[in-house]
PDB file of N, CA and C in Angstrom:
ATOM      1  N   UNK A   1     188.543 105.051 156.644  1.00  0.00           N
ATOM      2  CA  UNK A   1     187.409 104.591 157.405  1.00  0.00           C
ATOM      3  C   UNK A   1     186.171 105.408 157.034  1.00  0.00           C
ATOM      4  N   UNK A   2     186.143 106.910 156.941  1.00  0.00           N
ATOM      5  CA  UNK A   2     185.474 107.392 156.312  1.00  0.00           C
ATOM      6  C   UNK A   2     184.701 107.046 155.177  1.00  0.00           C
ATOM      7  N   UNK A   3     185.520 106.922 154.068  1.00  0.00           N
ATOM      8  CA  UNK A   3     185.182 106.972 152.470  1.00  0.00           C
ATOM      9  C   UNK A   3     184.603 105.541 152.952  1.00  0.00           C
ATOM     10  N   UNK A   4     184.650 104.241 153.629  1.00  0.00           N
ATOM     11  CA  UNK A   4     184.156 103.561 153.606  1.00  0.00           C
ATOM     12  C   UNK A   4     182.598 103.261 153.526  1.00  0.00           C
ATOM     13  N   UNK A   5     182.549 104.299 155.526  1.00  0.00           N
ATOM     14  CA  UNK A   5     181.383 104.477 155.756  1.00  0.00           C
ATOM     15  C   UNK A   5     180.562 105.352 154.485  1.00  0.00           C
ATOM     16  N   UNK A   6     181.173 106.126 153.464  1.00  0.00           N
ATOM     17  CA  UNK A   6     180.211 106.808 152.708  1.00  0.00           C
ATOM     18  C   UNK A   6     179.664 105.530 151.637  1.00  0.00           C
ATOM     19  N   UNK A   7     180.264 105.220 151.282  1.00  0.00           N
ATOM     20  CA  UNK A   7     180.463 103.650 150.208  1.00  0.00           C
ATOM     21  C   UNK A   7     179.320 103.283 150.842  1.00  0.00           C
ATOM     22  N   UNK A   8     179.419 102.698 152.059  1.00  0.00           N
ATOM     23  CA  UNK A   8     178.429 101.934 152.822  1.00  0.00           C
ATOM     24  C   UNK A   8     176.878 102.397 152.528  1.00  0.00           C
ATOM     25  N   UNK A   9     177.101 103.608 152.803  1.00  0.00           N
ATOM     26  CA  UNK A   9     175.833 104.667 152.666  1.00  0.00           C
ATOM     27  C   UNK A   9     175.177 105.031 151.477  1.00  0.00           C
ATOM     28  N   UNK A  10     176.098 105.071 150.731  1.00  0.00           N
ATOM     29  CA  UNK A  10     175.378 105.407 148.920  1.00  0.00           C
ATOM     30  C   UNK A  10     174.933 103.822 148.817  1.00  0.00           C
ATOM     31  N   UNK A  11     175.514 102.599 149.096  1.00  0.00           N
ATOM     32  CA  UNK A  11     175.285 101.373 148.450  1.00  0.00           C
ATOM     33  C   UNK A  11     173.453 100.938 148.936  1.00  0.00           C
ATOM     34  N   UNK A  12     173.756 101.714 150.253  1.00  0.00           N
ATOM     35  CA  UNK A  12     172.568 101.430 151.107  1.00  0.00           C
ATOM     36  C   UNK A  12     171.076 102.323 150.050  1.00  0.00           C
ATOM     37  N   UNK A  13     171.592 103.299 150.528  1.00  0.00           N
ATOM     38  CA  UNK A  13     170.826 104.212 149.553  1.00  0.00           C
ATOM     39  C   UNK A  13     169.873 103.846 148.224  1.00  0.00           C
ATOM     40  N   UNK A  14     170.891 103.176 147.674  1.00  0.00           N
ATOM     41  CA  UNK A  14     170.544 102.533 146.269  1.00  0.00           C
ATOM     42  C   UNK A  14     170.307 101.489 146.327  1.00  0.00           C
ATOM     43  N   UNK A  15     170.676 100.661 147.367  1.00  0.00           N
ATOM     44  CA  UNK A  15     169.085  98.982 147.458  1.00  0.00           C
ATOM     45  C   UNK A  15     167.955  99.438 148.139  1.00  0.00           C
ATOM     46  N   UNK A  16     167.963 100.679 148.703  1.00  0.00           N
ATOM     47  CA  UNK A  16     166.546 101.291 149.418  1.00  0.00           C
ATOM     48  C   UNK A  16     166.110 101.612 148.379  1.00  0.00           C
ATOM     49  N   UNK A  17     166.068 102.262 147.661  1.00  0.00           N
ATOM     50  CA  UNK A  17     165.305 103.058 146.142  1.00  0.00           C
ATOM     51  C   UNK A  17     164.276 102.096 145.760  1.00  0.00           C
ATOM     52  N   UNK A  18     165.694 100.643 145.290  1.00  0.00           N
ATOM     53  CA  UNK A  18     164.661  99.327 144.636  1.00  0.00           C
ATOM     54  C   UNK A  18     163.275  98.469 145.872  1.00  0.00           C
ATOM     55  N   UNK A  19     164.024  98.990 146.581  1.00  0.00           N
ATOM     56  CA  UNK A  19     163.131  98.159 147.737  1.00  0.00           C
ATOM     57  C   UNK A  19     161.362  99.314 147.891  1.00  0.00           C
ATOM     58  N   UNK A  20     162.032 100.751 147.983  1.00  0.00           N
ATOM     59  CA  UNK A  20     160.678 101.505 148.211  1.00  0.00           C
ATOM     60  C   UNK A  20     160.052 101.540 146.477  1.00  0.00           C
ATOM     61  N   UNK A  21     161.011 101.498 145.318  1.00  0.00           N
ATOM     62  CA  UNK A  21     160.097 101.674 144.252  1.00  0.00           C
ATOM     63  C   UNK A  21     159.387 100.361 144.126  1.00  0.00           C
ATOM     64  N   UNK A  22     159.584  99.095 144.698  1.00  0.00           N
ATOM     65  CA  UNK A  22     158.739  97.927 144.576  1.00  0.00           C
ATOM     66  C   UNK A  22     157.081  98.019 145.688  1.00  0.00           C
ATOM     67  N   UNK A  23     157.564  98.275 146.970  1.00  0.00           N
ATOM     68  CA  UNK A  23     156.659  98.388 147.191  1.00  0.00           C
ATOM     69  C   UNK A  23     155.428  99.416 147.390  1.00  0.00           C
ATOM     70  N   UNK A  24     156.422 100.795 146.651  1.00  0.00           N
ATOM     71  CA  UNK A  24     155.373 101.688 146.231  1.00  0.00           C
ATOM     72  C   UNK A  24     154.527 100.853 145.174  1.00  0.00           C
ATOM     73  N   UNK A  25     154.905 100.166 144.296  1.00  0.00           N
ATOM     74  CA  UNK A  25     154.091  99.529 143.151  1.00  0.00           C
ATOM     75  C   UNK A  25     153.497  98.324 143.764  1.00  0.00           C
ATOM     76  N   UNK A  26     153.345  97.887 144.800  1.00  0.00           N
ATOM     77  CA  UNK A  26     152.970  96.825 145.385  1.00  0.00           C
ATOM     78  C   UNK A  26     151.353  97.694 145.764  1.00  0.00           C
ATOM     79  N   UNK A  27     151.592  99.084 146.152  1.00  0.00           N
ATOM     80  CA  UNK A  27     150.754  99.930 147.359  1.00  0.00           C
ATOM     81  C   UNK A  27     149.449  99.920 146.048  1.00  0.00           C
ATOM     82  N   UNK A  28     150.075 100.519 144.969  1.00  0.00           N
ATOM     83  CA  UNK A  28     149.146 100.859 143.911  1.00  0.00           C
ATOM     84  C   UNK A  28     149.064  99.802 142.885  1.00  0.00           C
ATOM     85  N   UNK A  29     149.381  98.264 143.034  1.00  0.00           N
ATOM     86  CA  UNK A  29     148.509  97.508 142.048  1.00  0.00           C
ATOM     87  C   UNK A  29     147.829  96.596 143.047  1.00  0.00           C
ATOM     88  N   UNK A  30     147.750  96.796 144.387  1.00  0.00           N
ATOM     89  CA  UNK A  30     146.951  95.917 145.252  1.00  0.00           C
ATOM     90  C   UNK A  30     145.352  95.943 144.932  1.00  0.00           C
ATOM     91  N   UNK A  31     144.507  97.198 144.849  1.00  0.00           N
ATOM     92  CA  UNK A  31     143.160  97.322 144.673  1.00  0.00           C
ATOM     93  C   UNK A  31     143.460  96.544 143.036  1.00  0.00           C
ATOM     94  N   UNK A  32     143.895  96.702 142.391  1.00  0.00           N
ATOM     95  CA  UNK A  32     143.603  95.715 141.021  1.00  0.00           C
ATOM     96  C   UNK A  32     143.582  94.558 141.487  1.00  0.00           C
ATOM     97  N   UNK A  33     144.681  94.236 141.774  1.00  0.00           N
ATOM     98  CA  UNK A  33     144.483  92.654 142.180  1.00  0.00           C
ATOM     99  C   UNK A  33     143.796  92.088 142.906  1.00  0.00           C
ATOM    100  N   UNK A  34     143.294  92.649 143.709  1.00  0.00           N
ATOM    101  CA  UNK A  34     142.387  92.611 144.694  1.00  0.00           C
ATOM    102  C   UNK A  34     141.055  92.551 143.946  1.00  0.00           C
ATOM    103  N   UNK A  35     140.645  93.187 142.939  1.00  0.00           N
ATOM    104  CA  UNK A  35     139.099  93.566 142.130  1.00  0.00           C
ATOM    105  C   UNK A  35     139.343  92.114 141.337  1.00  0.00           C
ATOM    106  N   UNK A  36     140.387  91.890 140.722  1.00  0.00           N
ATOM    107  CA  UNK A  36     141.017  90.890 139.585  1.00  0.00           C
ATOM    108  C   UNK A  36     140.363  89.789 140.684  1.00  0.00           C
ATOM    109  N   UNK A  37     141.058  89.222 141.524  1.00  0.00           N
ATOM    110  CA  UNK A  37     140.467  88.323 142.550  1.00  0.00           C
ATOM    111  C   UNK A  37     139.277  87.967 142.957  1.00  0.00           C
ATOM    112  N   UNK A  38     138.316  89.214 142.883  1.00  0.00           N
ATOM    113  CA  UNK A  38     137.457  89.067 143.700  1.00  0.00           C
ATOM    114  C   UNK A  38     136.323  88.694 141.971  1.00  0.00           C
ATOM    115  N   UNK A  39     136.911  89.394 140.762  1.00  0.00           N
ATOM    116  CA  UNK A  39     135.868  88.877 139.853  1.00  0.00           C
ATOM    117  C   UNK A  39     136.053  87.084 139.413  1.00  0.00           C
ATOM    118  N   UNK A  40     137.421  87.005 139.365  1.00  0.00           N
ATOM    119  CA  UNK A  40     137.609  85.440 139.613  1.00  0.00           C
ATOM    120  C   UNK A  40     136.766  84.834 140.537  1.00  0.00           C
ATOM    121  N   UNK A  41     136.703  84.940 141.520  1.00  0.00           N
ATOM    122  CA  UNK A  41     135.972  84.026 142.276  1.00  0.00           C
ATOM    123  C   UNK A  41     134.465  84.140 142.006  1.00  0.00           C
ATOM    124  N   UNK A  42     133.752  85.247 141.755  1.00  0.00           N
ATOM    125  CA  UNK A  42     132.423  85.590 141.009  1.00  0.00           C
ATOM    126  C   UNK A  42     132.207  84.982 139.850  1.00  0.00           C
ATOM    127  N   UNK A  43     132.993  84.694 139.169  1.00  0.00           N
ATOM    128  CA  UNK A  43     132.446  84.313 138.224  1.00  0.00           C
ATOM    129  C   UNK A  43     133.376  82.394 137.269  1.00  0.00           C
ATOM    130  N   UNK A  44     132.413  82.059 136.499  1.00  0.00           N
ATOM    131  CA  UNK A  44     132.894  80.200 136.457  1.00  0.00           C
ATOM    132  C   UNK A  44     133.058  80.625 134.861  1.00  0.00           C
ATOM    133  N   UNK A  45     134.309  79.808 135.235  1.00  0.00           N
ATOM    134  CA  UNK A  45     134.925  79.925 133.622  1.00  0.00           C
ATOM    135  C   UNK A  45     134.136  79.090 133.021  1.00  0.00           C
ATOM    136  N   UNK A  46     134.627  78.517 131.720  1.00  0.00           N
ATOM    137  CA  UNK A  46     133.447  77.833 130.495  1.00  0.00           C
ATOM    138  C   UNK A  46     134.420  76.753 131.597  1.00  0.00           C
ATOM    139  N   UNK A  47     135.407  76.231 131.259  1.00  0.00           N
ATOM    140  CA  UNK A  47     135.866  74.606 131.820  1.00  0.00           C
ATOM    141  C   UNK A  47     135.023  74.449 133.161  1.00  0.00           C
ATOM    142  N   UNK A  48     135.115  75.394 134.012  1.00  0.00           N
ATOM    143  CA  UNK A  48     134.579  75.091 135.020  1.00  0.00           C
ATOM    144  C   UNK A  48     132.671  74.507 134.895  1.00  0.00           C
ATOM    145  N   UNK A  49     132.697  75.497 133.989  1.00  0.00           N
ATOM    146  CA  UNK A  49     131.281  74.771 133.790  1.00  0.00           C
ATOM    147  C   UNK A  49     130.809  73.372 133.269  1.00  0.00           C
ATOM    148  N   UNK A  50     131.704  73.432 132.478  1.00  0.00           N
ATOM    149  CA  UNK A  50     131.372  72.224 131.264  1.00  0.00           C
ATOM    150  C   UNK A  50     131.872  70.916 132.687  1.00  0.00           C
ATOM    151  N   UNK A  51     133.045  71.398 133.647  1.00  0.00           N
ATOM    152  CA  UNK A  51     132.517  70.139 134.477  1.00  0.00           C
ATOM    153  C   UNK A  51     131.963  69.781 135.399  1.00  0.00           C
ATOM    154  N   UNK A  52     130.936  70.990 136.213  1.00  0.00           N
ATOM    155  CA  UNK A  52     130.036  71.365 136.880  1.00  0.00           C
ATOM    156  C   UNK A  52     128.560  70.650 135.741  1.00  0.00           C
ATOM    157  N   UNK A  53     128.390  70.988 134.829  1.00  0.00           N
ATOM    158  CA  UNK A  53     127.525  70.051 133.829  1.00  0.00           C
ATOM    159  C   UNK A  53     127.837  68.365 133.312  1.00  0.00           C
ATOM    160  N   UNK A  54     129.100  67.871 133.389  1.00  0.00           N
ATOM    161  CA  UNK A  54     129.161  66.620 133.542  1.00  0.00           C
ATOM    162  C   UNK A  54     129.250  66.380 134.766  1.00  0.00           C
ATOM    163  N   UNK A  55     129.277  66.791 135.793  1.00  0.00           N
ATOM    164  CA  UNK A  55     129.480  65.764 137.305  1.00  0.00           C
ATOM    165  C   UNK A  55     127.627  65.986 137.149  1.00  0.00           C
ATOM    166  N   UNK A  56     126.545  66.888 137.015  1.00  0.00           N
ATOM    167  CA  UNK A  56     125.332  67.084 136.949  1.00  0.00           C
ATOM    168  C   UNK A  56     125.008  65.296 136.621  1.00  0.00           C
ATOM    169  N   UNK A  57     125.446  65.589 135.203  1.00  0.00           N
ATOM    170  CA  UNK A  57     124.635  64.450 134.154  1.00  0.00           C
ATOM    171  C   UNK A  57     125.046  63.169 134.454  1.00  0.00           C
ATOM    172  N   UNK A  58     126.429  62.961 135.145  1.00  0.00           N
ATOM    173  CA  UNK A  58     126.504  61.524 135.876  1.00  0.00           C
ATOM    174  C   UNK A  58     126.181  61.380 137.050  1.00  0.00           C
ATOM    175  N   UNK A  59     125.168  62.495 138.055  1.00  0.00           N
ATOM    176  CA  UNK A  59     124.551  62.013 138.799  1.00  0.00           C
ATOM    177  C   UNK A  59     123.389  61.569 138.579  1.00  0.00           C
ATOM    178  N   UNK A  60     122.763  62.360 137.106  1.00  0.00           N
ATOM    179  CA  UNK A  60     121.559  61.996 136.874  1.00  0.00           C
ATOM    180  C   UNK A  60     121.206  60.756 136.053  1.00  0.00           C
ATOM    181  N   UNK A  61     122.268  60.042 135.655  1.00  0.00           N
ATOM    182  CA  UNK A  61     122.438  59.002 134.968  1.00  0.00           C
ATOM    183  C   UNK A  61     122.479  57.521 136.263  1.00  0.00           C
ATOM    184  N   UNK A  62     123.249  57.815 137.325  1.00  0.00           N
ATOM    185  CA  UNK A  62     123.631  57.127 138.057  1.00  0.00           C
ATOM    186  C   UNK A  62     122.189  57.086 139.079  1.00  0.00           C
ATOM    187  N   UNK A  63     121.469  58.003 138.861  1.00  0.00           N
ATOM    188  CA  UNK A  63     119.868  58.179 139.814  1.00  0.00           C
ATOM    189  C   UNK A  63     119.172  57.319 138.977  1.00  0.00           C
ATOM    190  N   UNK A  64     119.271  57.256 137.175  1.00  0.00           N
ATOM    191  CA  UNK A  64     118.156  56.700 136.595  1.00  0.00           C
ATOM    192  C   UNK A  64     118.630  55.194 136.709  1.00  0.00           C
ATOM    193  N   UNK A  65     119.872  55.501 136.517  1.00  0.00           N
ATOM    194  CA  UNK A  65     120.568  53.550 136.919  1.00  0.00           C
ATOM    195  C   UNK A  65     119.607  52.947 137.644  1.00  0.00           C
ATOM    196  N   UNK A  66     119.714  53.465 139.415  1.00  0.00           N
ATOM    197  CA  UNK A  66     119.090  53.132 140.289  1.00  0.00           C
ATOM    198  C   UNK A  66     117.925  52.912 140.407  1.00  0.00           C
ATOM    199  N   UNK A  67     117.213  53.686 139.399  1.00  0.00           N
ATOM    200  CA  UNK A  67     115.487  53.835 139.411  1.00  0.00           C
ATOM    201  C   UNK A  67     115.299  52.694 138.871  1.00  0.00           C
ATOM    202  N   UNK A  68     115.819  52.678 137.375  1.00  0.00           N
ATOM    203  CA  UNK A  68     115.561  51.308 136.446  1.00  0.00           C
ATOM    204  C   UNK A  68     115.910  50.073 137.357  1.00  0.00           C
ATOM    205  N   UNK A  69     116.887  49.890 138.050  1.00  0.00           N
ATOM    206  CA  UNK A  69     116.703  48.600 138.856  1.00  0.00           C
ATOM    207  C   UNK A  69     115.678  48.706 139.970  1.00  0.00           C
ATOM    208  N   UNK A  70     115.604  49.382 140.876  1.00  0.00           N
ATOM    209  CA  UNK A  70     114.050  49.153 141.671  1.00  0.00           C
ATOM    210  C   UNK A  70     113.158  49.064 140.779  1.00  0.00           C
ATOM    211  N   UNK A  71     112.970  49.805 139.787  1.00  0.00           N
ATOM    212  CA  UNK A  71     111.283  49.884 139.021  1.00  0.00           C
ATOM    213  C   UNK A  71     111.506  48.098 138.599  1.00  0.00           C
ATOM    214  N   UNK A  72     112.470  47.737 137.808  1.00  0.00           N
ATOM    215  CA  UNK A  72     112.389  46.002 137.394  1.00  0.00           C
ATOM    216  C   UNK A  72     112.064  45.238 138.384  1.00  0.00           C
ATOM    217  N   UNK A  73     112.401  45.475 140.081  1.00  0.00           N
ATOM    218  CA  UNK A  73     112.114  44.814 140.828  1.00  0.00           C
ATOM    219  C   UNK A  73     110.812  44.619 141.521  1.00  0.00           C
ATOM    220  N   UNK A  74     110.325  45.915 141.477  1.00  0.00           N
ATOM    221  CA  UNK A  74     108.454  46.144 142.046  1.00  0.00           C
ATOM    222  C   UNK A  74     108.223  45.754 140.741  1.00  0.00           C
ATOM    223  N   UNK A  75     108.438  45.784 139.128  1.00  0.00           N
ATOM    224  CA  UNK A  75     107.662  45.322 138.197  1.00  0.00           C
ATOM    225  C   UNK A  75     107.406  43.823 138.486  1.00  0.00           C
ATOM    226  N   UNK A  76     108.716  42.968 139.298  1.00  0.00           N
ATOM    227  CA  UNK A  76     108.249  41.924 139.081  1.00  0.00           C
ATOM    228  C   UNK A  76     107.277  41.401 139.707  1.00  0.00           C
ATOM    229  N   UNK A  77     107.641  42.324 140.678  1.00  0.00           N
ATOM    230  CA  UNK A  77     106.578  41.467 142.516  1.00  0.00           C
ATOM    231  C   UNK A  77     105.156  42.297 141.981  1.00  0.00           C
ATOM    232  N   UNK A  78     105.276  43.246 141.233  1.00  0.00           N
ATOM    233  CA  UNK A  78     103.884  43.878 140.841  1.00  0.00           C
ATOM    234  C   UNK A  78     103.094  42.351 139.737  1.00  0.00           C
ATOM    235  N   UNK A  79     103.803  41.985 138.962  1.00  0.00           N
ATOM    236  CA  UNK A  79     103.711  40.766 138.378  1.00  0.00           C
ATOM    237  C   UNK A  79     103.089  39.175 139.180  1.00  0.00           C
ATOM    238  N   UNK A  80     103.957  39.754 140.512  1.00  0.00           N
ATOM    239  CA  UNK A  80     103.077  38.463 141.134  1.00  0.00           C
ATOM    240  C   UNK A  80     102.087  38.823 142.111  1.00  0.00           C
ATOM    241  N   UNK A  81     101.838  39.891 141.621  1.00  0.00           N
ATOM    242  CA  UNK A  81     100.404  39.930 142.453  1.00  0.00           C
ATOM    243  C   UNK A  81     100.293  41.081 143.493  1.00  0.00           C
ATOM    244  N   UNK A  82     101.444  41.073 143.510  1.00  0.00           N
ATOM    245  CA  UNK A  82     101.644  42.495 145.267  1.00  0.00           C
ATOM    246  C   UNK A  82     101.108  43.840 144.779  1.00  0.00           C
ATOM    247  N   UNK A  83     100.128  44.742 145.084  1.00  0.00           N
ATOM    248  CA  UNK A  83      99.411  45.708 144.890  1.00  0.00           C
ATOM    249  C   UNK A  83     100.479  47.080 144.729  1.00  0.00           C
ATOM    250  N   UNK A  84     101.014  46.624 146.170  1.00  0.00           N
ATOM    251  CA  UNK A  84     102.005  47.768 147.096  1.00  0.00           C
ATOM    252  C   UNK A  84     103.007  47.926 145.890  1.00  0.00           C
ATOM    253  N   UNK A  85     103.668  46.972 145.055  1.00  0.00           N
ATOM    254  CA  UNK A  85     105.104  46.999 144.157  1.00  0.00           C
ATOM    255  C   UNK A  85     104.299  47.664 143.324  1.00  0.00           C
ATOM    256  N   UNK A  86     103.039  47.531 142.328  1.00  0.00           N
ATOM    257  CA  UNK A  86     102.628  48.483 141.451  1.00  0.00           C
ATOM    258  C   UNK A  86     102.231  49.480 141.574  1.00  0.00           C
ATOM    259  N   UNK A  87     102.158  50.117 143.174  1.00  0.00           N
ATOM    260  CA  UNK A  87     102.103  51.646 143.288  1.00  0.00           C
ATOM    261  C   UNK A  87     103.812  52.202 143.167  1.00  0.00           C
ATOM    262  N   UNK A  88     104.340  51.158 143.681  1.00  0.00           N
ATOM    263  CA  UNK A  88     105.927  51.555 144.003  1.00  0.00           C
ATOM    264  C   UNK A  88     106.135  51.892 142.622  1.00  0.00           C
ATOM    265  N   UNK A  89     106.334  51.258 141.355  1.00  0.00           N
ATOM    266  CA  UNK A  89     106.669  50.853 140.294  1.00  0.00           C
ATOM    267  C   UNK A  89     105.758  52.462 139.600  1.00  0.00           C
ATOM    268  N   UNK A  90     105.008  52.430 139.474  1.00  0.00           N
ATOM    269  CA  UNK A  90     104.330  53.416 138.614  1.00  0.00           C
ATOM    270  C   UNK A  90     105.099  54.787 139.365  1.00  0.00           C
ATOM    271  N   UNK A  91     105.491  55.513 140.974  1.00  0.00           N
ATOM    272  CA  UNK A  91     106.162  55.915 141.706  1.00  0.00           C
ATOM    273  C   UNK A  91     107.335  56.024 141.078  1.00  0.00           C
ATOM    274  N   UNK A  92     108.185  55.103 140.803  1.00  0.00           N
ATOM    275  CA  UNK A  92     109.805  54.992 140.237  1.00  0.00           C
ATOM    276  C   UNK A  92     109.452  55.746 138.764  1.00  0.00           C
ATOM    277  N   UNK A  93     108.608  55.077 137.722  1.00  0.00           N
ATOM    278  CA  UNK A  93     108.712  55.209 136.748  1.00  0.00           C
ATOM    279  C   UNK A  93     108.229  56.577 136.510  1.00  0.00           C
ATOM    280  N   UNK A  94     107.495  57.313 137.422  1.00  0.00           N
ATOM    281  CA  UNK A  94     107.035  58.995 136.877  1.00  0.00           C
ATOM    282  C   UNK A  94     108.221  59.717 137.594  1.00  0.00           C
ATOM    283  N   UNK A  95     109.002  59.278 138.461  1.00  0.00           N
ATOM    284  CA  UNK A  95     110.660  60.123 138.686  1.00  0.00           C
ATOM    285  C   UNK A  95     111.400  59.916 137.529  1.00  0.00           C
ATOM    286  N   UNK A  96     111.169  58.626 136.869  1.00  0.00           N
ATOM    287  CA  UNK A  96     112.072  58.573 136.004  1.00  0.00           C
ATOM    288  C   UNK A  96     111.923  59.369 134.408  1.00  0.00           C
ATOM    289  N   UNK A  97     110.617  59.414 134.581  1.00  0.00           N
ATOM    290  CA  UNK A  97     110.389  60.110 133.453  1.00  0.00           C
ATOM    291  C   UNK A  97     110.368  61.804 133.878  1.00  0.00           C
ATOM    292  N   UNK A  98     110.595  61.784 134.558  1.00  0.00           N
ATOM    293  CA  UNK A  98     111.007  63.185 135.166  1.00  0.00           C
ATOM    294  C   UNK A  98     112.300  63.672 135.079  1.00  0.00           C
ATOM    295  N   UNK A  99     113.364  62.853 135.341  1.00  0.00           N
ATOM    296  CA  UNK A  99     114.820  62.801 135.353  1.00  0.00           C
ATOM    297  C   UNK A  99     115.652  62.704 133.840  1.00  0.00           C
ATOM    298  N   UNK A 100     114.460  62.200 132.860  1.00  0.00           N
ATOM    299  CA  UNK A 100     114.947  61.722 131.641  1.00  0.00           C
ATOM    300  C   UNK A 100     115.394  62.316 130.614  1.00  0.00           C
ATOM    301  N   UNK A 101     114.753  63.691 130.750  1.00  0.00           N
ATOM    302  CA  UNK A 101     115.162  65.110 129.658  1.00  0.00           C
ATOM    303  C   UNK A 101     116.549  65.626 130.243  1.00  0.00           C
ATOM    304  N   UNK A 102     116.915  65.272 131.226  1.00  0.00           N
ATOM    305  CA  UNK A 102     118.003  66.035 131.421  1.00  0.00           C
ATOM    306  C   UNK A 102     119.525  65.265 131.604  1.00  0.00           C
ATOM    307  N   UNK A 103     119.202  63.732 130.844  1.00  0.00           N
ATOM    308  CA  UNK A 103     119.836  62.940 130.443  1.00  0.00           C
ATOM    309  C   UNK A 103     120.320  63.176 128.893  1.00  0.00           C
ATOM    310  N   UNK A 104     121.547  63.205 128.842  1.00  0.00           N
ATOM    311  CA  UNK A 104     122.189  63.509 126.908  1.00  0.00           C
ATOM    312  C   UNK A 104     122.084  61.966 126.209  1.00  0.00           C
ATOM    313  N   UNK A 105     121.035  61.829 125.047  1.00  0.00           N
ATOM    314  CA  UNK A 105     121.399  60.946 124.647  1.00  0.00           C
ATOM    315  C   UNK A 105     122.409  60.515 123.878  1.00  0.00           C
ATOM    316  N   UNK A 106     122.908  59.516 123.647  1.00  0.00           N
ATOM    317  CA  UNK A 106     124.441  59.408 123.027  1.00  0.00           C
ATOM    318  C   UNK A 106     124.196  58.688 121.871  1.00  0.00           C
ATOM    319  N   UNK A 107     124.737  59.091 120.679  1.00  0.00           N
ATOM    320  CA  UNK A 107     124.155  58.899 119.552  1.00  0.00           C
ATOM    321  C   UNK A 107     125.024  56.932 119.238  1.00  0.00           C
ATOM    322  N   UNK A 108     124.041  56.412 118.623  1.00  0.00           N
ATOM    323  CA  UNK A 108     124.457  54.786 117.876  1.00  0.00           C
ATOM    324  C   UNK A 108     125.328  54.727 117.296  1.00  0.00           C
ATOM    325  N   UNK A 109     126.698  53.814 117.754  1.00  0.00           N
ATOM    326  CA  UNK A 109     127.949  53.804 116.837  1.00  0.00           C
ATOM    327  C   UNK A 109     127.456  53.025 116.114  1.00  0.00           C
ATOM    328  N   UNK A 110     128.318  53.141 114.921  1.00  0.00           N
ATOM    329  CA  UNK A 110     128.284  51.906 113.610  1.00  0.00           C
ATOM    330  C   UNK A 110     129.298  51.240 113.830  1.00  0.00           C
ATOM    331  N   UNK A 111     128.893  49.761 114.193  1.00  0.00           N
ATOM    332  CA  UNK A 111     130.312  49.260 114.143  1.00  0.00           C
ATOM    333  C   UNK A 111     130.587  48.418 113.058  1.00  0.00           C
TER     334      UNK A 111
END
């Protein structure tokens, strides 16, 4: 009964070791990981960017969409005469030429 309880005790002994040498190493790589973490979140990888710059350019594509159809529509009523559509219209068209440099043009396939 003895030699048991010692058995018991060395076995114990020796899954405590692995257990305190882990989280001694837990104690001392926390501030790394912790710094590691905190520059991750500071800072945007290239992917992250490159799709932070396309969601940009298809909003600004999807704004000039929109412009070009109102501006065709005050062009027309500016056409028949309505004063108000050719202030509107000249209005659309200096946003749009505002919005336009920061549109990528996409080069002419050959087909």
């Amino acid at each position: 009964m003895h030699a048991r309880s010692l058995l018991a005790l060395g076995l114990a002994a020796l899954a405590l070791q692995g257990c305190l040498a882990r989280a001694a190493v837990d104690v001392v790589t926390l501030p790394v990981r912790a710094v590691s973490k905190g520059v991750d979140l500071a800072t945007t990888s290239q992917s992250e960017a490159d799709e932070n710059r396309g969601r940009e350019i298809r909003k600004r594509e999807e704004r000039l969409g929109k412009l070009e159809r109102d501006f065709d529509r005050q062009a027309e009523r500016c056409a028949d005469g309505d004063d108000a559509a050719c202030d509107k219209a000249q209005a659309i068209r200096a946003e749009m030429k505002a919005i336009l440099p920061g549109v990528p043009i996409e080069p002419e396939r050959e087909d």
